[in-house]
N, C-alpha and C. Protein backbone atom coordinates (compact mmCIF):
# COMPACT_ATOMS: atom_id res chain seq x y z
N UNK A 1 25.24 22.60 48.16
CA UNK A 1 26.65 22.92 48.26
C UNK A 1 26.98 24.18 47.47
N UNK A 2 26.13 24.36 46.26
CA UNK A 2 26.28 25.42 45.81
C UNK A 2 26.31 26.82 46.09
N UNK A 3 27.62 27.93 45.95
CA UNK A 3 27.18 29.41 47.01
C UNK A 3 27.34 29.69 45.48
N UNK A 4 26.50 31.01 45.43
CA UNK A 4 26.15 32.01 45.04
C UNK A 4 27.69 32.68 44.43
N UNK A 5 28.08 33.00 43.29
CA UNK A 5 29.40 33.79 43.08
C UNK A 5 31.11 33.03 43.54
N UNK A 6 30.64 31.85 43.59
CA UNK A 6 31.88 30.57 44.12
C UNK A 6 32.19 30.09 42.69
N UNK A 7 33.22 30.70 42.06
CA UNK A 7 33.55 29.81 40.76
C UNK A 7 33.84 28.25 40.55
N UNK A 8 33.22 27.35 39.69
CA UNK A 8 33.08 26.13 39.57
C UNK A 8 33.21 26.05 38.19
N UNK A 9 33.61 24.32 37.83
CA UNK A 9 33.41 23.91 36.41
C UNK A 9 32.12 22.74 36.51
N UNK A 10 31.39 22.86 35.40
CA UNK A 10 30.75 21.67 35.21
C UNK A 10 31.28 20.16 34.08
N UNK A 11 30.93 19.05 34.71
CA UNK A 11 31.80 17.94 34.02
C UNK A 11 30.96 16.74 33.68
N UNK A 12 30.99 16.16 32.93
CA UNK A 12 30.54 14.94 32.69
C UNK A 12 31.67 13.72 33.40
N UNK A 13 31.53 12.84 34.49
CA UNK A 13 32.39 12.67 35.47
C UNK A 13 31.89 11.00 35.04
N UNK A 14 33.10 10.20 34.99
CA UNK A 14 32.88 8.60 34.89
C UNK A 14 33.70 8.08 35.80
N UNK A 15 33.63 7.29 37.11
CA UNK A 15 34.10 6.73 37.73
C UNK A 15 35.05 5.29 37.14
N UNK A 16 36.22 5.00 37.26
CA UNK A 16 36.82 3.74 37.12
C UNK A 16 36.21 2.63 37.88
N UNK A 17 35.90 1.32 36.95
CA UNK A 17 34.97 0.28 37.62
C UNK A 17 36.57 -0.19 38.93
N UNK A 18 35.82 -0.58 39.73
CA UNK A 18 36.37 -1.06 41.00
C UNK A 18 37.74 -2.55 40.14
N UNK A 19 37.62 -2.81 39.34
CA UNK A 19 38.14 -4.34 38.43
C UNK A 19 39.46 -3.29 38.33
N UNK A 20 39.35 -2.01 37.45
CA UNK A 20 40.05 -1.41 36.51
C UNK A 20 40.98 -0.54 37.50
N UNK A 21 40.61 -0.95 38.91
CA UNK A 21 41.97 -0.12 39.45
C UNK A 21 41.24 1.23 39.99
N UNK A 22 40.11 1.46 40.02
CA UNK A 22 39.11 2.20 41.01
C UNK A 22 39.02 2.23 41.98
N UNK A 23 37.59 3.18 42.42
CA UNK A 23 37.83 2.79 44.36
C UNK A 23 36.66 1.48 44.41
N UNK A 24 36.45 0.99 45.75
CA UNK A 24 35.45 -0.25 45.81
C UNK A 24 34.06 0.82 46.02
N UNK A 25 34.31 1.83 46.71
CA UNK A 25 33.42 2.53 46.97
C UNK A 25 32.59 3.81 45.99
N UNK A 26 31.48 4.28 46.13
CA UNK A 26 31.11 5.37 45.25
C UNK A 26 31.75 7.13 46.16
N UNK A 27 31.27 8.18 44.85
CA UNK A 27 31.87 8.85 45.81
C UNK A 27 30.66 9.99 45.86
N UNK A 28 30.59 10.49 46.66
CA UNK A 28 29.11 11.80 47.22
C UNK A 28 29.86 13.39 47.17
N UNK A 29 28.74 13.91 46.90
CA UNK A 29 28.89 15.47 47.03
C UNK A 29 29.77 16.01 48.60
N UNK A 30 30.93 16.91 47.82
CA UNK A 30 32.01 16.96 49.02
C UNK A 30 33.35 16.18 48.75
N UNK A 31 33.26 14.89 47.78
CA UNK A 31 34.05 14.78 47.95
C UNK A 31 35.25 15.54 47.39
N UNK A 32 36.46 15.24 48.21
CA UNK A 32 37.62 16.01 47.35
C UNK A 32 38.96 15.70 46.89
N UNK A 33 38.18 16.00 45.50
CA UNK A 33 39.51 15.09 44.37
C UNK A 33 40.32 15.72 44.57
N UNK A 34 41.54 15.01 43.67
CA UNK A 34 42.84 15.58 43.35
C UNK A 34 42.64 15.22 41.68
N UNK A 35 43.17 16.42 40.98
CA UNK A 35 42.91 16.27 39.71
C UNK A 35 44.31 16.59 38.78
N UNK A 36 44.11 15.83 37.55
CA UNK A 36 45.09 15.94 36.68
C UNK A 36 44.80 17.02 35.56
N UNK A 37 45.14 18.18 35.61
CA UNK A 37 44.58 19.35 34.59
C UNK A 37 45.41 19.51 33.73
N UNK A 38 45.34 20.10 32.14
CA UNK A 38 45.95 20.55 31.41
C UNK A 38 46.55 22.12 31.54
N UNK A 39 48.00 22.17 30.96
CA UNK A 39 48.90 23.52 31.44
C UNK A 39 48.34 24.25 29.88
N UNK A 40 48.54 25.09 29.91
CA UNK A 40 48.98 26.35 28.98
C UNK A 40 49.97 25.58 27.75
N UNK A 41 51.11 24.84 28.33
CA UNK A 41 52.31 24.26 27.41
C UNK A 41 51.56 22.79 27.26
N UNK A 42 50.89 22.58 27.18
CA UNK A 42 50.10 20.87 26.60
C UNK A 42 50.64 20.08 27.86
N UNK A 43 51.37 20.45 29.04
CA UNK A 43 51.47 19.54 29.93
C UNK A 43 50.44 19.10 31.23
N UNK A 44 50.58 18.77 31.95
CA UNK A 44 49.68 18.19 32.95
C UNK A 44 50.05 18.94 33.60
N UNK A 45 49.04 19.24 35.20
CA UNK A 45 49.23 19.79 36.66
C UNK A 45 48.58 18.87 37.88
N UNK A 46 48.54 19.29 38.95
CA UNK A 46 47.73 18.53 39.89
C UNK A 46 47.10 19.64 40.71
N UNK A 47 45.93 19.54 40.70
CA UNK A 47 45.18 20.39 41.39
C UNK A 47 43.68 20.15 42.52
N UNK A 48 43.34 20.47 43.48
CA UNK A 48 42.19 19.75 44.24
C UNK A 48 41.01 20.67 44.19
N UNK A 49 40.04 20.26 44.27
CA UNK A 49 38.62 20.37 44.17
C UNK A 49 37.56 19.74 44.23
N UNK A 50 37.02 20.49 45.55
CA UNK A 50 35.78 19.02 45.87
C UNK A 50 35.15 19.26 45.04
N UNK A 51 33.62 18.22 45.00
CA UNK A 51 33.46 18.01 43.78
C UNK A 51 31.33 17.94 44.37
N UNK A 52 30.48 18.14 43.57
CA UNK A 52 28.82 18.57 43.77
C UNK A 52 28.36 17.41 42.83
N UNK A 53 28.10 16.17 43.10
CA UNK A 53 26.99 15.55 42.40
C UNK A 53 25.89 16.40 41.84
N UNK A 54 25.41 16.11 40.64
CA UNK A 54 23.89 17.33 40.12
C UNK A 54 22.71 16.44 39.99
N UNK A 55 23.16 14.58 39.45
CA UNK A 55 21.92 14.16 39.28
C UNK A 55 21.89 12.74 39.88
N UNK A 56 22.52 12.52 41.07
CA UNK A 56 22.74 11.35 42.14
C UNK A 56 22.90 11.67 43.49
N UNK A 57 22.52 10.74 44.26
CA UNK A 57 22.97 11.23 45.57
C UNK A 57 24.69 10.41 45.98
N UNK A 58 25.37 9.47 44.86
CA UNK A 58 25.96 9.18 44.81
C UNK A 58 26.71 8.54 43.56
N UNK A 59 28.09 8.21 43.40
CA UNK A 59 28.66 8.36 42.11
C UNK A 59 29.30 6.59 42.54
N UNK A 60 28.64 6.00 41.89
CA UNK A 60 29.50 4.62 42.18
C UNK A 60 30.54 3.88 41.30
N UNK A 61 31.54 3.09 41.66
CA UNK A 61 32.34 3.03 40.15
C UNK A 61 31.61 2.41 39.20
N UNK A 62 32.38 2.56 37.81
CA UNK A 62 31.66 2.39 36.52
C UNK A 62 30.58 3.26 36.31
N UNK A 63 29.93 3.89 37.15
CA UNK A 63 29.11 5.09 36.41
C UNK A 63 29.34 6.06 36.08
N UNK A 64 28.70 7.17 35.79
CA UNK A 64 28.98 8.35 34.45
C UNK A 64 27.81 9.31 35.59
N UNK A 65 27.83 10.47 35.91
CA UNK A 65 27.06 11.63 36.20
C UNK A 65 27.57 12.97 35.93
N UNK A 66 26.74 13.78 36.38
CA UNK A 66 27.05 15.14 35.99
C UNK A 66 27.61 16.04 37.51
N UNK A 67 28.43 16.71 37.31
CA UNK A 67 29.17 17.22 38.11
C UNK A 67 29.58 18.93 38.38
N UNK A 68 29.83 19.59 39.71
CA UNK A 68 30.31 20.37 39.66
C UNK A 68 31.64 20.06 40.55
N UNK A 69 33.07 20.69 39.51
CA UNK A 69 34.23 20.88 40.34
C UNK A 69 34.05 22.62 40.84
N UNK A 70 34.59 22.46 41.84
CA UNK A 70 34.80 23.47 42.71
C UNK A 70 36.24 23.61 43.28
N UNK A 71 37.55 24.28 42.15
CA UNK A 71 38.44 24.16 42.16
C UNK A 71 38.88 25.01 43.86
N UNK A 72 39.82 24.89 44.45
CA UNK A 72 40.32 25.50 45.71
C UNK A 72 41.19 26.33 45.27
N UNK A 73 41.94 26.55 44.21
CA UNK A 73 42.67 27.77 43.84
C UNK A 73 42.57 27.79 42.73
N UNK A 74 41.20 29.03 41.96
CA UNK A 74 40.52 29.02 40.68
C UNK A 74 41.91 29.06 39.56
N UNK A 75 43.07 30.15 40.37
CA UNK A 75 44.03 30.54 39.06
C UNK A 75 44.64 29.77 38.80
N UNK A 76 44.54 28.10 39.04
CA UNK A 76 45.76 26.78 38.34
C UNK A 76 44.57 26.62 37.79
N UNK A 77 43.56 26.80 37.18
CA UNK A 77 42.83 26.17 36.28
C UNK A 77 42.24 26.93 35.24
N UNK A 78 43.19 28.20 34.58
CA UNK A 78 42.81 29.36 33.86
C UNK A 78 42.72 28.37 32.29
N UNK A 79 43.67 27.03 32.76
CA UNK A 79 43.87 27.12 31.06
C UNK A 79 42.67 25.48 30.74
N UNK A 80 42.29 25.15 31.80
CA UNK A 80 40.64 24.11 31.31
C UNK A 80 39.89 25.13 30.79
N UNK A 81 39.24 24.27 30.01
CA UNK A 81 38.44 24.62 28.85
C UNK A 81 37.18 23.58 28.80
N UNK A 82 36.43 24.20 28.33
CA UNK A 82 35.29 23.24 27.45
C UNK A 82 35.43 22.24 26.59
N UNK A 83 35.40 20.72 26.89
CA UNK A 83 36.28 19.80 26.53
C UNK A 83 37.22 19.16 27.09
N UNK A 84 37.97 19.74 28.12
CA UNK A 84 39.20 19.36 28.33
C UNK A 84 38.69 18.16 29.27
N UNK A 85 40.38 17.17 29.10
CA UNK A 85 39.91 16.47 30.01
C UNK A 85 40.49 15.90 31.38
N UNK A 86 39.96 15.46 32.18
CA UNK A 86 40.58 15.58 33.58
C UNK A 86 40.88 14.16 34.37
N UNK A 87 41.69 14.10 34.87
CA UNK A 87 41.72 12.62 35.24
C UNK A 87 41.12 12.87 36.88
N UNK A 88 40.93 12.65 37.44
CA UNK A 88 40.23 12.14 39.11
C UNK A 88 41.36 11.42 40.03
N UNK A 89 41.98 11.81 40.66
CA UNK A 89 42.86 10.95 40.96
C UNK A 89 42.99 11.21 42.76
N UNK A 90 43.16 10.21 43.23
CA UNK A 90 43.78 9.59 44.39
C UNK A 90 45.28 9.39 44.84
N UNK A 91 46.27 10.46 45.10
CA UNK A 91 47.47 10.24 44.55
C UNK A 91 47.81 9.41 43.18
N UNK A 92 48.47 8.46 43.17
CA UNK A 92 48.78 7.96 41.32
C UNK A 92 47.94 6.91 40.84
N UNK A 93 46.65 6.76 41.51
CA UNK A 93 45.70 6.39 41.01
C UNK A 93 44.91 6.84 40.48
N UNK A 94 44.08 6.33 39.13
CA UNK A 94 42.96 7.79 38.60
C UNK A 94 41.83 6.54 38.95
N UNK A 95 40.98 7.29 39.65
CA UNK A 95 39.81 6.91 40.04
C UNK A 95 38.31 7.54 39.43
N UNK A 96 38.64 7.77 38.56
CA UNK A 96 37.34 8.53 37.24
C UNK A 96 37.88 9.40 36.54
N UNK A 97 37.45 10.08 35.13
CA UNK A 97 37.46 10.97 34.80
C UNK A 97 36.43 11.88 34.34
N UNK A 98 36.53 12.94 33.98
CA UNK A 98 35.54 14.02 33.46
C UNK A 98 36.13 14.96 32.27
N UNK A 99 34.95 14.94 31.66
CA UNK A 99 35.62 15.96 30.58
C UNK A 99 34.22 17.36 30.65
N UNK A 100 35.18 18.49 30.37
CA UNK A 100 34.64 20.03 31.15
C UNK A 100 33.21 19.87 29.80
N UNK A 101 31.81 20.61 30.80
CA UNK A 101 30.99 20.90 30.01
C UNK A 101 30.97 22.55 29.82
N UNK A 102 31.17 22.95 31.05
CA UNK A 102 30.86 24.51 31.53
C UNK A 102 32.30 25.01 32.25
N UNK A 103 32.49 25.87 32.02
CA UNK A 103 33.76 27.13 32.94
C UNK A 103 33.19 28.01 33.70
N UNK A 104 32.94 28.44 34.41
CA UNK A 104 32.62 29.33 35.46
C UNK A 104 33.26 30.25 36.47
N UNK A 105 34.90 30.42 36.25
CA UNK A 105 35.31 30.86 36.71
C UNK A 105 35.68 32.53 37.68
């Protein structure tokens, strides 16, 4: 999935167990979140970006893998950082989160 010069973040990505209000299902390279990002002013945004499994061929709930986001409009995400953290969400459901390893923008 990866192109060449396509800005991405890398994430440490934990799925919500299916109990906790998750999906029933896992999720695969392609899929495409909707994410909860941090603003510039300490507030939240919503932003989409499919998303590159690195060390599964699939992300099932309750597990933890490594990730590339591949934001769809790099400039709402000037102010993630290394650390920051992201909720995964499904309209007003959060269905995993990740916190940033890498920026790549």
């Amino acid at each position: 999935m990866y192109r060449e010069g396509l800005p991405f973040l890398k994430a440490r990505a934990t799925m919500t167990e299916t109990s906790s209000g998750g999906r029933r299902h896992g999720v695969f390279s392609g899929y495409r979140a909707g994410w909860s990002i941090p603003t510039e002013n300490g507030g939240r945004t919503y932003a989409d970006g499919p998303i590159e499994l690195l060390d599964a061929d699939v992300l099932p709930p309750g597990a933890t893998g490594v990730i590339r986001i591949y934001p769809l409009v790099p400039e709402r995400w000037t102010d993630v950082t290394v650390g920051s953290e992201l909720d995964m969400r499904e309209g007003a459901r959060v269905v995993g989160t990740a916190v940033v390893t890498g920026v790549f923008l």
